[in-house]
C-alpha atoms as a PDB file:
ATOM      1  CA  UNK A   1       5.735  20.683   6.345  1.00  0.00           C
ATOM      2  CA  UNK A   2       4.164  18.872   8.837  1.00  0.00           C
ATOM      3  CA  UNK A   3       2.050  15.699   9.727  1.00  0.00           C
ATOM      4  CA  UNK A   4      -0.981  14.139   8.130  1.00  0.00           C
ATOM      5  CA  UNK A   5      -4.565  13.557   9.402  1.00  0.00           C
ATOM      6  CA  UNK A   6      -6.884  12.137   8.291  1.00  0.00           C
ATOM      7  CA  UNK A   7      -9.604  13.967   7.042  1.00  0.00           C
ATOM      8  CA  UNK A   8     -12.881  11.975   6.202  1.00  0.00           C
ATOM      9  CA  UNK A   9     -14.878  14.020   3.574  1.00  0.00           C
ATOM     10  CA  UNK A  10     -11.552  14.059   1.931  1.00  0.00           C
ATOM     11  CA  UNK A  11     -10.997  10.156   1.866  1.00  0.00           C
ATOM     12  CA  UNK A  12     -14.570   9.490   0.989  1.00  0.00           C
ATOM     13  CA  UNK A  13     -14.301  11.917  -2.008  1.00  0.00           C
ATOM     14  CA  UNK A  14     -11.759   9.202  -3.229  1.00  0.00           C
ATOM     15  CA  UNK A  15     -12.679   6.263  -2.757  1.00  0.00           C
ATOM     16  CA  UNK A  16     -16.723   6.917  -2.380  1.00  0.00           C
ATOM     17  CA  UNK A  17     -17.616   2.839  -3.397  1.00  0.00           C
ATOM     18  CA  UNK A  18     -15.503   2.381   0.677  1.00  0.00           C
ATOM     19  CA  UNK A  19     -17.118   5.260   2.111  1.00  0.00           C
ATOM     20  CA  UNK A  20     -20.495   4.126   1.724  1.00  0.00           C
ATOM     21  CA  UNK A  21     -19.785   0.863   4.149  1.00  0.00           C
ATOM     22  CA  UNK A  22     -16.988   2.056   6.333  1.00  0.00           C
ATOM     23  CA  UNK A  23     -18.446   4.665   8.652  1.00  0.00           C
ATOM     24  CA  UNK A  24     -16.004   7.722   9.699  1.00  0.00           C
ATOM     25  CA  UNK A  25     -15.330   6.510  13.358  1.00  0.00           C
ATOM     26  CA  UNK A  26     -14.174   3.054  11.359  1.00  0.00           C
ATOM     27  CA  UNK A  27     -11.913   4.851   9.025  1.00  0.00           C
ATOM     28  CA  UNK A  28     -10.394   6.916  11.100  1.00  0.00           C
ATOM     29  CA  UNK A  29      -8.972   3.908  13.414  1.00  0.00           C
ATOM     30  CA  UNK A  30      -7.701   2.774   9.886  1.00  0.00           C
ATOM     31  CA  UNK A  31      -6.196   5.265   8.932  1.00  0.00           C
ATOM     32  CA  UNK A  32      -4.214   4.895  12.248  1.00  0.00           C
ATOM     33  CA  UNK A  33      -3.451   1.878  11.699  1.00  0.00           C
ATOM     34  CA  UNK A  34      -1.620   2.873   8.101  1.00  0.00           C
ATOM     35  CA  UNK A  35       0.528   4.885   9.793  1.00  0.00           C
ATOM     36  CA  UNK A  36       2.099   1.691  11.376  1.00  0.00           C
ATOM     37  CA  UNK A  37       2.999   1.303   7.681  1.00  0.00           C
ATOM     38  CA  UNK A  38       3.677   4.658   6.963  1.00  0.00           C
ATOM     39  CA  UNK A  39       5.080   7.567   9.221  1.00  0.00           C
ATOM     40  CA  UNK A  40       2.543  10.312   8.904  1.00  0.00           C
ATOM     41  CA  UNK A  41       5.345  12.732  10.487  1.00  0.00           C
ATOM     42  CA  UNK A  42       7.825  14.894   9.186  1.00  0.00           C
ATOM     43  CA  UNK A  43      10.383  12.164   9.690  1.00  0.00           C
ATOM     44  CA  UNK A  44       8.802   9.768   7.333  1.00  0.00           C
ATOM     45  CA  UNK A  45      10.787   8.875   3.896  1.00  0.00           C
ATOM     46  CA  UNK A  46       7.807  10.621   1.711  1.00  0.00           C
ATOM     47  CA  UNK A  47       9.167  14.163   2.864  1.00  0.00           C
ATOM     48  CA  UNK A  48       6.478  15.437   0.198  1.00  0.00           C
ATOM     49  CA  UNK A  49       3.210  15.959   2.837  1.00  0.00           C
ATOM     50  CA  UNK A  50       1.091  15.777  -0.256  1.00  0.00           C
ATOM     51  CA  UNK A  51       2.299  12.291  -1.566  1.00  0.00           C
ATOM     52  CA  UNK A  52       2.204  10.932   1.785  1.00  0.00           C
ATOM     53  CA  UNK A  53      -1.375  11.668   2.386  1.00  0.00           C
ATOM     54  CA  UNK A  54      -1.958  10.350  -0.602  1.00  0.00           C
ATOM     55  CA  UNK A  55      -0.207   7.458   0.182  1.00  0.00           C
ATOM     56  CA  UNK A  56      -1.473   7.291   3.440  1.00  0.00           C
ATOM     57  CA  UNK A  57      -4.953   7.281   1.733  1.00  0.00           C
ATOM     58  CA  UNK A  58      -4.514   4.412  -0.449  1.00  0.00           C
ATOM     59  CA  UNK A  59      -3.310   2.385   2.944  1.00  0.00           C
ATOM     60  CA  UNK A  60      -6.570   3.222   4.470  1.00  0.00           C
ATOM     61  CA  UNK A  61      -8.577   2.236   1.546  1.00  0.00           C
ATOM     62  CA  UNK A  62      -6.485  -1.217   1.489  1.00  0.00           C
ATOM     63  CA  UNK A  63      -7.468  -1.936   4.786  1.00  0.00           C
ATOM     64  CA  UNK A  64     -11.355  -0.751   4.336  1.00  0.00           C
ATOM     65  CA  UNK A  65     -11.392  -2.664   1.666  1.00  0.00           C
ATOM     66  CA  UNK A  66      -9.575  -6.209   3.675  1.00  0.00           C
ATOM     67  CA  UNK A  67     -12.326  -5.187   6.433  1.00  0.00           C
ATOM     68  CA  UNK A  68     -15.131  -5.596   4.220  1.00  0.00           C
ATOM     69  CA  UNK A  69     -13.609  -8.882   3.061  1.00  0.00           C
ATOM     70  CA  UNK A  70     -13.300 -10.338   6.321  1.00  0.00           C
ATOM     71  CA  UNK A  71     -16.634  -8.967   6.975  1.00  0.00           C
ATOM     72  CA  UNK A  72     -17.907 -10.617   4.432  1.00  0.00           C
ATOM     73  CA  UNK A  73     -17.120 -14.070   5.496  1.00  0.00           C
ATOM     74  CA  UNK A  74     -14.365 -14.453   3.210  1.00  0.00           C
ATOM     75  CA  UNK A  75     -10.978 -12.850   1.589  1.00  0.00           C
ATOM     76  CA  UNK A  76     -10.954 -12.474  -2.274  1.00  0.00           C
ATOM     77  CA  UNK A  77      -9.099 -14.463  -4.614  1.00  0.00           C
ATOM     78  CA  UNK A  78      -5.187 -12.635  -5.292  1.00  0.00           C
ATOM     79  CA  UNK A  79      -3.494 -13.053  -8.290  1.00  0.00           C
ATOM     80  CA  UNK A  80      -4.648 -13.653 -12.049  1.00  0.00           C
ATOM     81  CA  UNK A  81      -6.995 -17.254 -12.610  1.00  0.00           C
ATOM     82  CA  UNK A  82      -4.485 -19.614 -13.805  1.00  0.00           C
ATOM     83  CA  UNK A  83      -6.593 -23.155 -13.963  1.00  0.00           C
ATOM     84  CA  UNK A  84     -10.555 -23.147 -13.838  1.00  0.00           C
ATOM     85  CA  UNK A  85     -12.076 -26.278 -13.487  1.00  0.00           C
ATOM     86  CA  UNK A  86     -15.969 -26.575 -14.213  1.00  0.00           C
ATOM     87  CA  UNK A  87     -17.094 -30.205 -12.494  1.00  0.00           C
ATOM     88  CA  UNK A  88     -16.739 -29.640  -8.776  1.00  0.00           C
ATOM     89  CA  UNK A  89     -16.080 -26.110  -9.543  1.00  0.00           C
ATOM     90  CA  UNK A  90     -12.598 -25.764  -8.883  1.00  0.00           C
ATOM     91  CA  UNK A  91     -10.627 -21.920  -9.417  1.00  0.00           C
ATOM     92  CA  UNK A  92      -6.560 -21.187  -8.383  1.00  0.00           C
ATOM     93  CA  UNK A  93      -4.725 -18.044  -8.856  1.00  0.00           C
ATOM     94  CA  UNK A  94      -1.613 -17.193  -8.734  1.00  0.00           C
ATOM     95  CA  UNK A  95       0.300 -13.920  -7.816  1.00  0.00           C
ATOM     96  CA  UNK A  96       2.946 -14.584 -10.979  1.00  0.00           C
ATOM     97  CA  UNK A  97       5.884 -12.412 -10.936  1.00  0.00           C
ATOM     98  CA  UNK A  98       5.637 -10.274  -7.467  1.00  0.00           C
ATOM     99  CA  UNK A  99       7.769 -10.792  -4.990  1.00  0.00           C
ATOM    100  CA  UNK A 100       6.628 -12.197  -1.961  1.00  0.00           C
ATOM    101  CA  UNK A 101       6.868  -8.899  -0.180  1.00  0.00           C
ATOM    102  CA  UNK A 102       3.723  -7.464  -1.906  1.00  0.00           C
ATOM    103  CA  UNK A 103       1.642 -10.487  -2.035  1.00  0.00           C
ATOM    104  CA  UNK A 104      -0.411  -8.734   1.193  1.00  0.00           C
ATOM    105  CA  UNK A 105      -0.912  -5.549  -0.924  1.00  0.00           C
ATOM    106  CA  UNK A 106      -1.737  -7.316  -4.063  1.00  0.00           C
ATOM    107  CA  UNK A 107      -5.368  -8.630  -2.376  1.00  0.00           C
ATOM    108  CA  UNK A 108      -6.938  -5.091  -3.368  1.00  0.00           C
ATOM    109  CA  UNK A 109      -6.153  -2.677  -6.186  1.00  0.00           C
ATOM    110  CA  UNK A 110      -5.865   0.232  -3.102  1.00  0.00           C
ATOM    111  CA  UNK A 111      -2.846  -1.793  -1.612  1.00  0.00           C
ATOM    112  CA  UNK A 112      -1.454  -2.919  -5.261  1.00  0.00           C
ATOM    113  CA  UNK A 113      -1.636   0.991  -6.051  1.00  0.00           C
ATOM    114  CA  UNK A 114       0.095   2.011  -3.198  1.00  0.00           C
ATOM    115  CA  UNK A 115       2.723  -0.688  -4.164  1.00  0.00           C
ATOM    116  CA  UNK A 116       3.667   0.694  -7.325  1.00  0.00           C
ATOM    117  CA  UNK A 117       3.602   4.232  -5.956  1.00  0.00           C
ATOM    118  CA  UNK A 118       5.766   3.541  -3.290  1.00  0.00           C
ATOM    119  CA  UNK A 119       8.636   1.773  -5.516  1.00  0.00           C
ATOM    120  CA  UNK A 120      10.715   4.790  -5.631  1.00  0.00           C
ATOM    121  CA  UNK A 121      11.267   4.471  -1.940  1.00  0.00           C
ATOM    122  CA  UNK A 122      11.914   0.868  -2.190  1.00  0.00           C
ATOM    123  CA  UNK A 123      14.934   1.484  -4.362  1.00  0.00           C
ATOM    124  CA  UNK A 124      18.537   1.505  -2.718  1.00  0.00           C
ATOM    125  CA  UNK A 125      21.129   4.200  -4.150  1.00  0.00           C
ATOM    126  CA  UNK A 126      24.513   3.618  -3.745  1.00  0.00           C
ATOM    127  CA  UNK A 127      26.608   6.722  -2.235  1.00  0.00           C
ATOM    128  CA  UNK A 128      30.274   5.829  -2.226  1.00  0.00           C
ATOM    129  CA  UNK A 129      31.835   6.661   1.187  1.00  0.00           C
ATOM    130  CA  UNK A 130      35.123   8.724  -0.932  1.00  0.00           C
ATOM    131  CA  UNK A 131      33.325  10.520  -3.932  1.00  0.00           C
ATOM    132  CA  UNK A 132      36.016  12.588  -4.934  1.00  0.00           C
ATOM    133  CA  UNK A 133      38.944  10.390  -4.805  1.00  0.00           C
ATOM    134  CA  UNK A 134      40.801  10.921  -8.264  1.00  0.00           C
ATOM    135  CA  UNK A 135      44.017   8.513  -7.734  1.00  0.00           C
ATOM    136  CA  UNK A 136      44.257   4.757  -5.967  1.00  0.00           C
ATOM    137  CA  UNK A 137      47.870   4.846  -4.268  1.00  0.00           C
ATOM    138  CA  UNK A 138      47.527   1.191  -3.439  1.00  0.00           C
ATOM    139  CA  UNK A 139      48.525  -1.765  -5.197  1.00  0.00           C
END
C-alpha cells in the first residue's frame, strides 16, 4: 500500500463536465485540500488505496464543483423544493432527513456521493473489553 496522488487525466476522465472549467494547477490544490478531510496515507481509516482515491476523488470534485458555485456569484439551492411561490417568485428547500453533519456535502451530488460511500466508516462497532468471559462471579 501506500499514499494517493492525485493524478489529473485520471480525475478528469471522471468527472469530465469539472474538468473542462477547473484547470489542472486548480485541481490539484483541491485535491490537497481533500486530504484535510481525508488522510491520503497509509494511516488513513480507508486502508483500501483504491477506495480512498476514489474517495479522495469525489472530495475533489465536491470542492470543484463549490468553486464554480462561488465563482459563479452564488451557491446552489440544497435540499429537495418544499414551497414554490409564483408572485414575487419565492423557492425554499429543505435538507429533510440528514443529519446536520452532511448538510455541507449534500450542496453537490460529488460530496452527497462521497457521503453515502463513506457510511461504513461512520459506523461505531462495539468490541467488548473481556470477549471470552464465560461465568459472572459477582453478584
Amino acid at each position: 500500500m501506500s499514499d494517493v496522488t492525485f493524478d489529473y487525466h485520471q480525475w478528469s476522465l471522471r468527472y469530465p463536465d469539472l474538468a473542462q472549467s477547473i484547470s489542472e494547477s486548480l485541481a490539484e490544490l483541491l485535491f490537497s485540500e481533500a486530504t484535510l478531510f481525508l488522510d491520503p496515507t497509509d494511516k488513513s481509516w480507508v486502508k483500501n488505496q483504491a477506495h480512498r482515491t476514489l474517495l479522495l476523488y469525489m472530495l475533489t470534485a465536491h470542492l470543484a464543483q463549490l468553486q464554480q458555485q462561488a465563482s459563479g456569484g452564488g451557491g446552489a439551492m440544497v435540499g429537495r423544493i418544499n414551497k414554490v411561490t409564483e408572485g414575487s417568485v419565492s423557492v425554499s428547500a429543505d435538507t429533510g432527513q440528514i443529519p446536520a453533519t452532511a448538510e455541507w456535502f449534500a450542496q453537490t451530488p460529488y460530496g452527497m456521493t462521497f457521503w453515502k460511500a463513506t457510511a461504513r466508516y461512520r459506523s461505531a462497532r462495539y468490541l467488548s473489553r473481556f470477549p471470552n468471559i464465560r461465568h459472572c462471579f459477582w453478584p
